[in-house]
N, C-alpha and C. Protein backbone atom coordinates (compact mmCIF):
# COMPACT_ATOMS: atom_id res chain seq x y z
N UNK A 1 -24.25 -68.95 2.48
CA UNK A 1 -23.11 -68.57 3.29
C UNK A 1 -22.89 -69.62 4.36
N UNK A 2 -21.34 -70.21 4.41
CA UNK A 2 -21.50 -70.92 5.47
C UNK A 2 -21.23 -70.47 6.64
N UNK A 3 -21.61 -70.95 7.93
CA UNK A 3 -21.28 -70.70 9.19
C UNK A 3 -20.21 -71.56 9.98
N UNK A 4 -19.20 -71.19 10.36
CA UNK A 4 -18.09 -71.72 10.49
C UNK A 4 -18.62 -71.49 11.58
N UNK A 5 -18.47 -70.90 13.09
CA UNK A 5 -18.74 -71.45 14.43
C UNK A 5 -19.60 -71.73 15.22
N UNK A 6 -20.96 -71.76 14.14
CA UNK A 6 -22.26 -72.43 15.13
C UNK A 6 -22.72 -71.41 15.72
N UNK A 7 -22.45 -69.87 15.30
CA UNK A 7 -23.52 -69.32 15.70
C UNK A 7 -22.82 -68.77 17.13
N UNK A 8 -21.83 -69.02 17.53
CA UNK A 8 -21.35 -68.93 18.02
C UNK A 8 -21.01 -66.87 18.93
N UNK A 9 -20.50 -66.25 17.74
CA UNK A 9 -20.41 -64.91 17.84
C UNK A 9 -21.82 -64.25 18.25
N UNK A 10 -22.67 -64.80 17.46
CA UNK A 10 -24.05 -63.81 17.19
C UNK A 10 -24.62 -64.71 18.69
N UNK A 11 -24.62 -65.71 19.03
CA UNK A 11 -25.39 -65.50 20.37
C UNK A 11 -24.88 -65.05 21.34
N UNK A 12 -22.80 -65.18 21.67
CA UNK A 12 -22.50 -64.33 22.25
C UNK A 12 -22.67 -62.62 22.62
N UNK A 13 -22.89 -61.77 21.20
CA UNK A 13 -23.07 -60.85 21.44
C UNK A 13 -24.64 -60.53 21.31
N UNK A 14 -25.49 -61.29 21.21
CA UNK A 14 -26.56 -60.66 21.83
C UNK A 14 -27.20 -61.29 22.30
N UNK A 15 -26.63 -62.22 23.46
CA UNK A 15 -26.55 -62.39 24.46
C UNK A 15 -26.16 -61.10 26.08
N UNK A 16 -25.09 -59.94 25.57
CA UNK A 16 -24.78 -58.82 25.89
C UNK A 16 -25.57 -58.39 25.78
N UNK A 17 -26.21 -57.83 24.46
CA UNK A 17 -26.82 -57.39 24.31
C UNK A 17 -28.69 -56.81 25.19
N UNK A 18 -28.80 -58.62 25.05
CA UNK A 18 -29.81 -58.13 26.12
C UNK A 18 -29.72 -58.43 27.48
N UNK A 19 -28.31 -58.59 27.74
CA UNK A 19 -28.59 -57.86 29.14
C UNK A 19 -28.06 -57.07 29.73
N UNK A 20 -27.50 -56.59 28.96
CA UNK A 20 -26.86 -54.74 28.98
C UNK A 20 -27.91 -53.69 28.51
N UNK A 21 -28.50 -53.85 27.42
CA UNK A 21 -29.39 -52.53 26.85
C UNK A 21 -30.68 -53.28 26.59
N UNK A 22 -31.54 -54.60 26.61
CA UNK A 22 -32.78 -54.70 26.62
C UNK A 22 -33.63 -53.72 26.92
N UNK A 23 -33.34 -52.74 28.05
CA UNK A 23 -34.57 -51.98 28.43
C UNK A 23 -34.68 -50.74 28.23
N UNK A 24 -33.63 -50.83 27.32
CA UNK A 24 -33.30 -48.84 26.57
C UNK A 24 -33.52 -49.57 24.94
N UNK A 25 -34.04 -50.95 24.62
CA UNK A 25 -33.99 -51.32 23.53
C UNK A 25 -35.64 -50.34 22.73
N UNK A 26 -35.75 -49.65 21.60
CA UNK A 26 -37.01 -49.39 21.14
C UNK A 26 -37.89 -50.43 20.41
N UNK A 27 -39.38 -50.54 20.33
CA UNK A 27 -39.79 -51.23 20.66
C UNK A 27 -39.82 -52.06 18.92
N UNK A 28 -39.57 -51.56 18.50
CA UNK A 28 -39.06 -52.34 16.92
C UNK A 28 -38.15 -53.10 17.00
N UNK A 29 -36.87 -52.68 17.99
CA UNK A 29 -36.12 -53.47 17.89
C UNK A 29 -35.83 -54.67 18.90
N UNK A 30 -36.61 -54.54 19.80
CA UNK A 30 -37.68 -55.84 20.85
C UNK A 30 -37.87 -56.54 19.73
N UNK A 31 -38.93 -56.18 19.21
CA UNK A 31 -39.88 -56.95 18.15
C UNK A 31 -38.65 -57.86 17.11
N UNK A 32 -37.52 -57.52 16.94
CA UNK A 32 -36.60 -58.07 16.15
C UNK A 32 -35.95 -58.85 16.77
N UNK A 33 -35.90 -58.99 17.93
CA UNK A 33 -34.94 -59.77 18.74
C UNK A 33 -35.88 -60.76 19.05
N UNK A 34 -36.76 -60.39 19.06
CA UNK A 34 -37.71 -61.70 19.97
C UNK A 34 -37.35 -62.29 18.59
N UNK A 35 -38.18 -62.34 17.47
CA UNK A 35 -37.88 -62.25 16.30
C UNK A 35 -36.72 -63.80 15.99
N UNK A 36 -35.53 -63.02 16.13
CA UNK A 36 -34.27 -63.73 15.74
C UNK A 36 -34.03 -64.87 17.03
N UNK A 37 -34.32 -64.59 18.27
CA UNK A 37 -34.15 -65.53 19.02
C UNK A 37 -35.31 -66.68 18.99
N UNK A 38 -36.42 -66.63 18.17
CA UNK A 38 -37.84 -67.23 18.02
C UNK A 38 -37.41 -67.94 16.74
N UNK A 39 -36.30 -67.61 15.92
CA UNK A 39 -35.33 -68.31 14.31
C UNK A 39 -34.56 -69.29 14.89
N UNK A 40 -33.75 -68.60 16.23
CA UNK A 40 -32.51 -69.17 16.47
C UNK A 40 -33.01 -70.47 17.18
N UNK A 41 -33.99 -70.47 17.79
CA UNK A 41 -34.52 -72.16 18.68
C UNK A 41 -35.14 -72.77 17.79
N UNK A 42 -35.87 -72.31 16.66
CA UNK A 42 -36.42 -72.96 15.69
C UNK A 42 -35.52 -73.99 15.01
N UNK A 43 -33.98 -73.81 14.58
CA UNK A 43 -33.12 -73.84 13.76
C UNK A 43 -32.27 -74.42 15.20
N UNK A 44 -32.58 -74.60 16.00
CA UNK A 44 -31.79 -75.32 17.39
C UNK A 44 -30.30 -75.14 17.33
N UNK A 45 -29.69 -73.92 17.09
CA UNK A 45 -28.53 -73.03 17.08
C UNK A 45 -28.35 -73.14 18.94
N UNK A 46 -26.91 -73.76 19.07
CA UNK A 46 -26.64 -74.07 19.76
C UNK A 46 -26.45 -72.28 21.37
N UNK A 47 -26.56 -72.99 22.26
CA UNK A 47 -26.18 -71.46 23.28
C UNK A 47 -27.78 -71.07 23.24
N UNK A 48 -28.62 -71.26 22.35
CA UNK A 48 -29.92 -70.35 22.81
C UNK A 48 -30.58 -70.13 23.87
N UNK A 49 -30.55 -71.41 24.56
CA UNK A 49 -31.12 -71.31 25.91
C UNK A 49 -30.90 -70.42 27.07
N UNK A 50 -29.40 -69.67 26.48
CA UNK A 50 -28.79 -69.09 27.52
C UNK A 50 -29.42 -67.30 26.66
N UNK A 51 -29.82 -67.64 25.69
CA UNK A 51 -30.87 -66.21 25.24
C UNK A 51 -32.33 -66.19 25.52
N UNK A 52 -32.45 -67.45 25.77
CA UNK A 52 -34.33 -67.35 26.70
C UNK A 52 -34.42 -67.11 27.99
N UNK A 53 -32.67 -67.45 28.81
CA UNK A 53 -33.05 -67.33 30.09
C UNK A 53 -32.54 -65.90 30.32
N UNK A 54 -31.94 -65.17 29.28
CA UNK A 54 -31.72 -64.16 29.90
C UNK A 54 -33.23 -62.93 29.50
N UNK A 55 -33.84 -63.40 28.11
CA UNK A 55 -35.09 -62.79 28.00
C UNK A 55 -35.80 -63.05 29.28
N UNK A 56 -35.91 -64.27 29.74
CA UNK A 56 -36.93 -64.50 30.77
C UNK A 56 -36.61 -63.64 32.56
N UNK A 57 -35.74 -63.12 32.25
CA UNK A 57 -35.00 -61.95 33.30
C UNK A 57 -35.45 -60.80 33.00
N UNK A 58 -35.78 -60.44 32.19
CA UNK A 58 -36.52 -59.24 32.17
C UNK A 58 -37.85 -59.17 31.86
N UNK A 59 -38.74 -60.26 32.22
CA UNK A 59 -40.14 -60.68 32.05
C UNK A 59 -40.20 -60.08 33.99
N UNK A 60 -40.92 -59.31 34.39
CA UNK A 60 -41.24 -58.78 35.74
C UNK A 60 -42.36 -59.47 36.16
N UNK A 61 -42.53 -60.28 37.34
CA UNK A 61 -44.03 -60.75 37.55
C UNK A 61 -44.79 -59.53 38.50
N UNK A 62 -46.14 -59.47 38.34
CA UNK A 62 -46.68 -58.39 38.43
C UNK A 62 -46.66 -57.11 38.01
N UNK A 63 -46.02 -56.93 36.68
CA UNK A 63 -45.95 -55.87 36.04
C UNK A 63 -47.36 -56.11 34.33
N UNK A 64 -48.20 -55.52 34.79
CA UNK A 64 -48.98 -55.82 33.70
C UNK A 64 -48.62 -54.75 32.28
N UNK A 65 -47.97 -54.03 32.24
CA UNK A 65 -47.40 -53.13 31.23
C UNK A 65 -47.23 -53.66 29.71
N UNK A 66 -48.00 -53.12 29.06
CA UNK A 66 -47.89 -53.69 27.39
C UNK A 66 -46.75 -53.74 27.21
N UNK A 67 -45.48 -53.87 27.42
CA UNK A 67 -43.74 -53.99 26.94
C UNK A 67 -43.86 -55.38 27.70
N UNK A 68 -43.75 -55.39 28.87
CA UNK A 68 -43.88 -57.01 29.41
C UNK A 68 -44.74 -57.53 29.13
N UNK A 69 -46.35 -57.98 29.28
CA UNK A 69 -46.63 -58.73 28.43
C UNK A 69 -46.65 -58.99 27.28
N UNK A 70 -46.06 -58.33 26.08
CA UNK A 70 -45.67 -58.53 25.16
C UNK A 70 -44.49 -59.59 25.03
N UNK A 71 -43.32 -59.57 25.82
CA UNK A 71 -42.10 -60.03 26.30
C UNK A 71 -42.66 -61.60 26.52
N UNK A 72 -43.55 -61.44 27.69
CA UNK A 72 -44.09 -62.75 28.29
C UNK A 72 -44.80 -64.13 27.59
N UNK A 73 -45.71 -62.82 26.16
CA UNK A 73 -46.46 -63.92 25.60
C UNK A 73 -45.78 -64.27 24.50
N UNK A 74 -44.74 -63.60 23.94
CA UNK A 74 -43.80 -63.93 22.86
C UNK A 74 -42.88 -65.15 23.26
N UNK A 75 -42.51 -65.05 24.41
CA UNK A 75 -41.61 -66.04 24.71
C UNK A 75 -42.49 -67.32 25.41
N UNK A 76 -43.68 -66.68 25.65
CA UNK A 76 -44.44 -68.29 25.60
C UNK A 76 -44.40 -68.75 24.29
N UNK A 77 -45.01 -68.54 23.65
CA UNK A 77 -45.67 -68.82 22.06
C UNK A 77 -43.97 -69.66 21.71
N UNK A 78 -42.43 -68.98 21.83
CA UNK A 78 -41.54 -69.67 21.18
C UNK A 78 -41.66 -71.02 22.05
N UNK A 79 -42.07 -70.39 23.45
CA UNK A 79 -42.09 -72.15 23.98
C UNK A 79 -42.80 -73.09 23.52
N UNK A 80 -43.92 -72.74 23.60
CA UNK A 80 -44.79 -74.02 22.80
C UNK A 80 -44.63 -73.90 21.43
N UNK A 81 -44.31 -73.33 20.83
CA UNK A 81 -44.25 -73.71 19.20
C UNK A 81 -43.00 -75.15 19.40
N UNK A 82 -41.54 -74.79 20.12
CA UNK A 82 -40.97 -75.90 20.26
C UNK A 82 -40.98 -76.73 21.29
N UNK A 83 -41.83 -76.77 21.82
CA UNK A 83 -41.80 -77.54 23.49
C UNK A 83 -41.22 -79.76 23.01
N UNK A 84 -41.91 -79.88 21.77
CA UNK A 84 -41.16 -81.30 21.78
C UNK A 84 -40.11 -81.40 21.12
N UNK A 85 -39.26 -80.69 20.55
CA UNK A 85 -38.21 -80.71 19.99
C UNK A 85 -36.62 -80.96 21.21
């Protein structure tokens, strides 16, 4: 299938996405988003950055709670998996 706008729609809207309902999100569907945004930097789909910084907004410091560090170490791990790219 081709992609005619770069991805364009799908990071716009969930981009909304998480930062309208991230924290009413259940935890499967966390797990899917980290997920697709951990595809989308892999595959250097343009706009992503503006989906790590909004994940990284709902990373709380001093909240040790298994939902945030989960959040925290997932979005490390996408960092260093691409940190030289």
């Amino acid at each position: 299938m081709l992609n005619r706008d770069g991805f364009q729609s799908v990071t716009q809207n969930t981009c909304q996405l998480i930062l309208e309902r991230y924290t009413r999100l259940h935890d499967v569907a966390r797990c899917q988003m980290l997920w697709l945004v951990r595809e989308m930097v892999r595959n250097m789909v343009p706009q992503v950055d503006t989906l790590c910084w909004n994940l990284m907004r709902h990373a709380a410091s001093g909240d040790v709670s298994p939902k945030n560090l989960y959040l925290i170490e997932n979005l490390l791990d996408i960092y260093q998996e691409n940190r030289f790219v």
